[in-house]
Every structure is written in structure tokens, then in C-alpha cells.
Protein backbone atom coordinates (compact mmCIF):
# COMPACT_ATOMS: atom_id res chain seq x y z
CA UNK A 1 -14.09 58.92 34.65
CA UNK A 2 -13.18 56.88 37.87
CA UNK A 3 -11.60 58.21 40.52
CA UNK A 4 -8.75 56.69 40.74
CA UNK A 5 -7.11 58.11 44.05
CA UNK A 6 -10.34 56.98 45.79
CA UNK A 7 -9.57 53.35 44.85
CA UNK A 8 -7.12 50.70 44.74
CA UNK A 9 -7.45 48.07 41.65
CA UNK A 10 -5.41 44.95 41.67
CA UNK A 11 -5.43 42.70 38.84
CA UNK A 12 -4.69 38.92 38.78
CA UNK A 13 -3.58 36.63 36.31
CA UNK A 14 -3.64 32.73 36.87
CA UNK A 15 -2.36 30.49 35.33
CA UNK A 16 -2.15 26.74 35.83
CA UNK A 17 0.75 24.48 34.00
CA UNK A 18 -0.96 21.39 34.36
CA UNK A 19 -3.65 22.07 31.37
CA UNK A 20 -6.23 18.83 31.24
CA UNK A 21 -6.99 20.07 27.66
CA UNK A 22 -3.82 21.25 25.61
CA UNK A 23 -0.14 21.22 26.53
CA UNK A 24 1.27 24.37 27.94
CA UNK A 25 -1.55 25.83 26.70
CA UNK A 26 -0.97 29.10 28.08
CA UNK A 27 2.25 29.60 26.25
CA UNK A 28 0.46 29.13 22.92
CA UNK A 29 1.61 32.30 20.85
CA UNK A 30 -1.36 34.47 19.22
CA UNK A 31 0.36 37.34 16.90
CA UNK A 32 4.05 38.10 19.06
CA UNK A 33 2.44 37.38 22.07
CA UNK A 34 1.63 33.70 24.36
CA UNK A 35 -2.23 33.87 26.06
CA UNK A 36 -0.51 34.62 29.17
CA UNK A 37 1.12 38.04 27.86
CA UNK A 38 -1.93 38.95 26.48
CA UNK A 39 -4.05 38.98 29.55
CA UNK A 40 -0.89 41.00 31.31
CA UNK A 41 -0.79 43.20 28.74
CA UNK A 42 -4.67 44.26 28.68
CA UNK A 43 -3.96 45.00 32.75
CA UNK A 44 -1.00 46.99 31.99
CA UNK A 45 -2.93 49.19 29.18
CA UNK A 46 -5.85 49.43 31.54
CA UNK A 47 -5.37 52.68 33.77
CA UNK A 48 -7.63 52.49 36.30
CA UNK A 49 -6.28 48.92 37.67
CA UNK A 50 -3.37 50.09 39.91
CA UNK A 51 -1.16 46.75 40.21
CA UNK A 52 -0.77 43.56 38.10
CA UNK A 53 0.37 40.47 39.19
CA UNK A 54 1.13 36.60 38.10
CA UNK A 55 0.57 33.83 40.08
CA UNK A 56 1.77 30.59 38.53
CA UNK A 57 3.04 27.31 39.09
CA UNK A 58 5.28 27.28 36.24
CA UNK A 59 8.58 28.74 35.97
CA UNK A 60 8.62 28.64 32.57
CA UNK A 61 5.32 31.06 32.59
CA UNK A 62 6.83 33.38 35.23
CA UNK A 63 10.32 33.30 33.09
CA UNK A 64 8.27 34.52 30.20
CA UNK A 65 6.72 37.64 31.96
CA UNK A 66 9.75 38.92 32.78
CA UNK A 67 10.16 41.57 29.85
CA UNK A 68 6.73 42.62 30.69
CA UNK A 69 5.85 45.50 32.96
CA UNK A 70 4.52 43.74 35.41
CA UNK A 71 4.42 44.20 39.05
CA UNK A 72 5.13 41.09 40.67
CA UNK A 73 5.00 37.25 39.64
CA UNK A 74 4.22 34.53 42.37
CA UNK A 75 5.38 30.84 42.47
CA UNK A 76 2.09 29.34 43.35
CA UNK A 77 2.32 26.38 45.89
CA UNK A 78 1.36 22.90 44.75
CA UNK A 79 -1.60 23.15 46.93
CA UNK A 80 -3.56 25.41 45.30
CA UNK A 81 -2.47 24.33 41.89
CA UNK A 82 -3.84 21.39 41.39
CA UNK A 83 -7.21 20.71 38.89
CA UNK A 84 -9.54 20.58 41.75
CA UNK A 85 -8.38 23.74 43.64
CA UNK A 86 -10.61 26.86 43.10
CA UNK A 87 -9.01 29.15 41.38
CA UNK A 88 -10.42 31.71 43.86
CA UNK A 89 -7.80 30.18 46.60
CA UNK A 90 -4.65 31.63 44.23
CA UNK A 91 -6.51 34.91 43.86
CA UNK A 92 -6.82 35.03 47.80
CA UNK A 93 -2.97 33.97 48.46
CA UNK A 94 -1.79 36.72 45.83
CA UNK A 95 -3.67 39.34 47.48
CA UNK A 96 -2.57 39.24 50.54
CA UNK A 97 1.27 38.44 49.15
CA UNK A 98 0.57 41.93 46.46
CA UNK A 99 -0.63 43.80 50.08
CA UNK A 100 1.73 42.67 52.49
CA UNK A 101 4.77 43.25 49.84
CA UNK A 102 3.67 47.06 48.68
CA UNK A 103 1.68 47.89 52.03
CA UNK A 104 -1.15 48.83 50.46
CA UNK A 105 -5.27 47.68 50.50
CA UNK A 106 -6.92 47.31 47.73
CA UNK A 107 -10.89 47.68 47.34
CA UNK A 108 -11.31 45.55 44.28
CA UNK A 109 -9.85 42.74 42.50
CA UNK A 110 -10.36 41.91 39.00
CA UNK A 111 -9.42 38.55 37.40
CA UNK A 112 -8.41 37.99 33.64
CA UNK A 113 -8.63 34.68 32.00
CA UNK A 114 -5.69 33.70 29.96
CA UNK A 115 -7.71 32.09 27.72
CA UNK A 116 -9.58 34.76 26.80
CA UNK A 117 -7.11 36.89 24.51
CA UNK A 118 -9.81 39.07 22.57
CA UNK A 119 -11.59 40.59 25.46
CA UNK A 120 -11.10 44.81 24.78
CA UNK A 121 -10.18 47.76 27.01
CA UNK A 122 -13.66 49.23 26.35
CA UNK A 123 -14.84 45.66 28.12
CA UNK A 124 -12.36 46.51 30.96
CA UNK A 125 -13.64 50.04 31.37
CA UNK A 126 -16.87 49.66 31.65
CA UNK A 127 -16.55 46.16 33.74
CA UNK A 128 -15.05 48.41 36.20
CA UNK A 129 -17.13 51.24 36.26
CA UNK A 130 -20.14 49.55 36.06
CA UNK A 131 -18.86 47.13 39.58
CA UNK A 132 -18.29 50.73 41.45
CA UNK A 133 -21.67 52.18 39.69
CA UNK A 134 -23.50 49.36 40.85
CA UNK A 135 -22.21 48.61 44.48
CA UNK A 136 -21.85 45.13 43.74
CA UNK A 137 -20.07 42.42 45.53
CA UNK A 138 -18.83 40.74 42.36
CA UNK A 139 -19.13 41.41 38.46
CA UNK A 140 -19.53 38.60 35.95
CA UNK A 141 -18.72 38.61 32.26
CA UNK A 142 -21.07 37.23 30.08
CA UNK A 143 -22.50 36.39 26.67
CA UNK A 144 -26.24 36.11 25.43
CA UNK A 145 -26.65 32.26 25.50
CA UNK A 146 -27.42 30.45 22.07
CA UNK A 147 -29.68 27.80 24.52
CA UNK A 148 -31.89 28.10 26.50
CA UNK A 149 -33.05 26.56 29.98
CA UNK A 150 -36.97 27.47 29.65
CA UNK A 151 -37.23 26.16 25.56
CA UNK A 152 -33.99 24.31 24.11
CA UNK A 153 -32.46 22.40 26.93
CA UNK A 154 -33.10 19.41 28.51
CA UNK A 155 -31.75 17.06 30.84
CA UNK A 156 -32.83 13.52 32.58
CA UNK A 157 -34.91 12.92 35.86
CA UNK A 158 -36.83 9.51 36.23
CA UNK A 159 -35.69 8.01 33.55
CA UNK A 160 -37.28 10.37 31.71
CA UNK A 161 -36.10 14.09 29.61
CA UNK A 162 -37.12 16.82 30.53
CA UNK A 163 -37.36 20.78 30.23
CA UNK A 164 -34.03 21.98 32.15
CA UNK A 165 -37.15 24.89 33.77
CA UNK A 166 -40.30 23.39 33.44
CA UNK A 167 -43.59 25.69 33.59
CA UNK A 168 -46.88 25.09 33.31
CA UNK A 169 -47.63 26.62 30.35
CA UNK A 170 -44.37 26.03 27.82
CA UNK A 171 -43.02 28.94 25.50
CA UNK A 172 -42.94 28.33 22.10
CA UNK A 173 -40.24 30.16 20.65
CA UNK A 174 -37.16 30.81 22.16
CA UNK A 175 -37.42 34.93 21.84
CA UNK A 176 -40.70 34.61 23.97
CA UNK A 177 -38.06 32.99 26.94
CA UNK A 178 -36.85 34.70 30.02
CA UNK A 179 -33.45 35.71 28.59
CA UNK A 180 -30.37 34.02 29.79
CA UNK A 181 -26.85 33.99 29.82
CA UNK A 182 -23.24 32.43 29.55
CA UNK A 183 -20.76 33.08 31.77
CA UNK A 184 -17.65 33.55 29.63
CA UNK A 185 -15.07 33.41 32.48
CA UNK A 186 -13.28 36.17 30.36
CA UNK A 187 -13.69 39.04 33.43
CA UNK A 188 -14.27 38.69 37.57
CA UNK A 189 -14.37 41.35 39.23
CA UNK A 190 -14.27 41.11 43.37
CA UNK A 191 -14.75 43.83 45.92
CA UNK A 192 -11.94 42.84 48.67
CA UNK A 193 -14.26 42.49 51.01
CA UNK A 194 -16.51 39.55 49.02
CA UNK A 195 -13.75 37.89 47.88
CA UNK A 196 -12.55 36.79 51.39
CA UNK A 197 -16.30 36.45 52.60
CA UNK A 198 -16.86 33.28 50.69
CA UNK A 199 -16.36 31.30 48.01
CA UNK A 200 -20.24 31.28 46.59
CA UNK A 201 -19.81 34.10 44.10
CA UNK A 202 -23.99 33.51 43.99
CA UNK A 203 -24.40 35.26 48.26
CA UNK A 204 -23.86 38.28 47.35
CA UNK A 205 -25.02 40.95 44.82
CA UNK A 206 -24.31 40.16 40.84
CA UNK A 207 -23.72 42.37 38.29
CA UNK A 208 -22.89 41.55 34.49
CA UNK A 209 -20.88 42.88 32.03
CA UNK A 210 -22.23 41.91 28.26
CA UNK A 211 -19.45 41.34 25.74
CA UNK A 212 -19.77 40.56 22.17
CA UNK A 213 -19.08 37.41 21.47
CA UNK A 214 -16.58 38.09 19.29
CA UNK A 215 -14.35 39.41 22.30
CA UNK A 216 -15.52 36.87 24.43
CA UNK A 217 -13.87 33.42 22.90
CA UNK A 218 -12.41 30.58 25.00
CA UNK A 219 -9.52 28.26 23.90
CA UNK A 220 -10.51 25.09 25.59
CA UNK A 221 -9.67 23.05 22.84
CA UNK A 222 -6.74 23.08 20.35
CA UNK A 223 -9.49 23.66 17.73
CA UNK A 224 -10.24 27.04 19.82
CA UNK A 225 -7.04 28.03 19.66
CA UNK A 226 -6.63 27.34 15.75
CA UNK A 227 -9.83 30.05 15.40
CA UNK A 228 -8.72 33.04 17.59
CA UNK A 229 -5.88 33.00 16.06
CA UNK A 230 -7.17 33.39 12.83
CA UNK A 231 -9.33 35.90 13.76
CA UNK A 232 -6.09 37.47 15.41
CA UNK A 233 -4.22 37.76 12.46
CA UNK A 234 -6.78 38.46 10.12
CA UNK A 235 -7.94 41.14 12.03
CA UNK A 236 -11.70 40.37 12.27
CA UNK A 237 -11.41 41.32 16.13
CA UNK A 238 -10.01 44.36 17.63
CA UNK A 239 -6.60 44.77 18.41
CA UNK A 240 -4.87 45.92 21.68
């Protein structure tokens, strides 16, 4: 078990209204519940994270959190709303708003993806525990990758393809490869300190937490969206 009086867990959710992909995406209803409240709700169920809060630039999103036990929703500014900003910058600003507003310091931060409405609590828990286990700077969700850099993928230089890694002596099957990953963007997990440090996730030290890839699907595409729900509702994927 953690030790929760030793430790402070805050828990963002972001959420951007201007989707590139679908149309208020994140209000896109899976069972009785839009992406959004799904994320909120895994924090909420989680015990060891010790606040939960929005930050969005809708106030149609923030409107619809507001029969949810959540601690505090946050009108992000246009400035770091926009397609290009890093999503780290809203995770930054709601920190220190979440601090300054409860007077409290937190020593990690963990980030859920709205569009990642399967993940479990048993991928919470032992994202978490593995972070403090580990001394890490920041923990990555990920998935075993169906390519891979050293046998499958390829890409151009010279007018010419080429092995994404090149060797000098190739592998020929893809189970004989260094194994790799994806990074599902489902779970982030920050200790305070990284997080304000710098903005290359890749300086400091890396865990990962391996999901299923069940758990672990993205709605990028309307398609997407069409297929977790299903799965949803036919219940092929745990519940909450």
C-alpha cells in the first residue's frame, strides 16, 4: 500500500475544445458518461491521488463536470489552448492555481487522457506505485508496439528507404528485435519537481507502465470512437 500521508497526488484532466479531428470530441458519450467524465471519474475512484482538477477552455466542458465530485475546474486562457501549445503548459498553470487555492504542495502529478476511456484502476495503481518504487522523474504509459524500428519500419534519406535503425548485421524476424514500445498517451505521471524542470520528458529518468492494449485505446478518429464504444457496451473491456 502507499503511504498516502507521506504524499500529495494531484491529478489533471485537459481538455482542449478546439479538436482538429472530431467535433467536441470530448463530449462524445460512451455508456452514461462523455470522455471527459470518464477520465474524472477514474481520478475520483483512485484513492491514492489526493485532488482532481479540470482545466479547459470550454465552458460547455466545465458546465458538464459540475455534478461530478470534482475539486476544482479551470477556464484555461487562450494562450495555452491553442493546437500548438504543449499540453504540459496547462498542467503547469493548474498546478500552481490547485496549490495556491488549497495551500498545499504536491509531490506528483499524474495526467489522464480524455481520450483514453478504458484505461483501469489496477493501471492507475500500479502507475503510481511503480513512479514512487522507482524514483523516477516521470512515468510513461505504454503498449508493446506492433512495428518495429530495427525490422518493419522504414523511412527516406537520400532519396533512398531505409531501415528506421540500421545495423550491420540485420535481424530477421521481428521477435529476434530489441523490443520496443508505443507510447499510448493514456497515463503521465510527473514528480513536481520534473515537471517544472523542463519540458523534455526524455532529461530525466523514465519509467513505463505496460497496459493491455485493450485498456489502452485512443479515439483519434470518429472510427475510434465507433469501436470503444462497442467494446463499452458490450462489455469486452472492464468496467469502472
Amino acid at each position: 500500500m502507499l503511504e498516502k500521508k507521506k504524499l500529495k497526488i494531484l491529478c489533471t484532466i485537459c481538455d482542449r475544445g478546439g479538436s482538429n479531428g472530431i467535433k467536441n470530441k470530448n463530449l462524445l458519450k460512451i455508456g452514461n458518461k462523455s470522455l471527459v467524465q470518464h477520465s474524472i471519474s477514474h481520478a475520483i475512484k483512485t484513492k491514492f491521488i489526493d485532488r482532481v482538477v479540470l482545466t479547459s477552455d470550454s465552458n460547455n466542458v466545465i458546465k458538464s463536470s459540475k455534478n461530478l465530485d470534482l475539486d476544482f475546474a479551470i477556464k484555461r486562457s487562450k494562450k495555452i489552448a491553442t493546437n500548438r501549445a504543449p499540453k504540459i503548459y496547462a498542467i503547469r498553470d493548474a498546478v500552481k492555481k490547485m496549490e495556491k487555492i488549497y495551500k498545499e504542495k504536491y509531490d506528483f502529478i499524474i495526467d489522464l487522457d480524455v481520450t483514453s476511456p478504458l484505461r483501469t484502476q489496477k493501471d492507475l495503481k500500479l502507475a503510481i506505485k511503480k513512479i514512487i518504487k522507482e524514483k523516477s522523474d516521470i512515468l510513461l504509459s505504454v503498449i508493446p508496439s506492433r512495428k518495429n524500428p530495427y525490422f518493419n519500419m522504414i523511412e527516406k534519406k537520400k532519396k533512398k528507404f531505409i531501415l528506421v535503425k540500421k545495423r550491420k548485421f540485420p535481424f530477421f524476424s521481428r521477435q529476434a528485435c530489441p523490443k520496443v514500445f508505443d507510447l499510448n498517451g493514456s497515463i503521465y505521471i510527473w514528480s513536481r519537481k520534473f515537471l517544472f524542470k523542463t519540458d523534455n520528458i526524455w532529461k530525466g529518468k523514465v519509467s513505463i507502465h505496460l497496459m493491455e492494449n485493450k485498456n489502452a485505446l485512443d479515439i483519434d478518429e470518429f472510427d475510434d470512437f465507433l469501436f470503444v464504444k462497442y467494446l463499452f457496451e458490450k462489455n469486452k473491456c472492464k468496467k469502472f
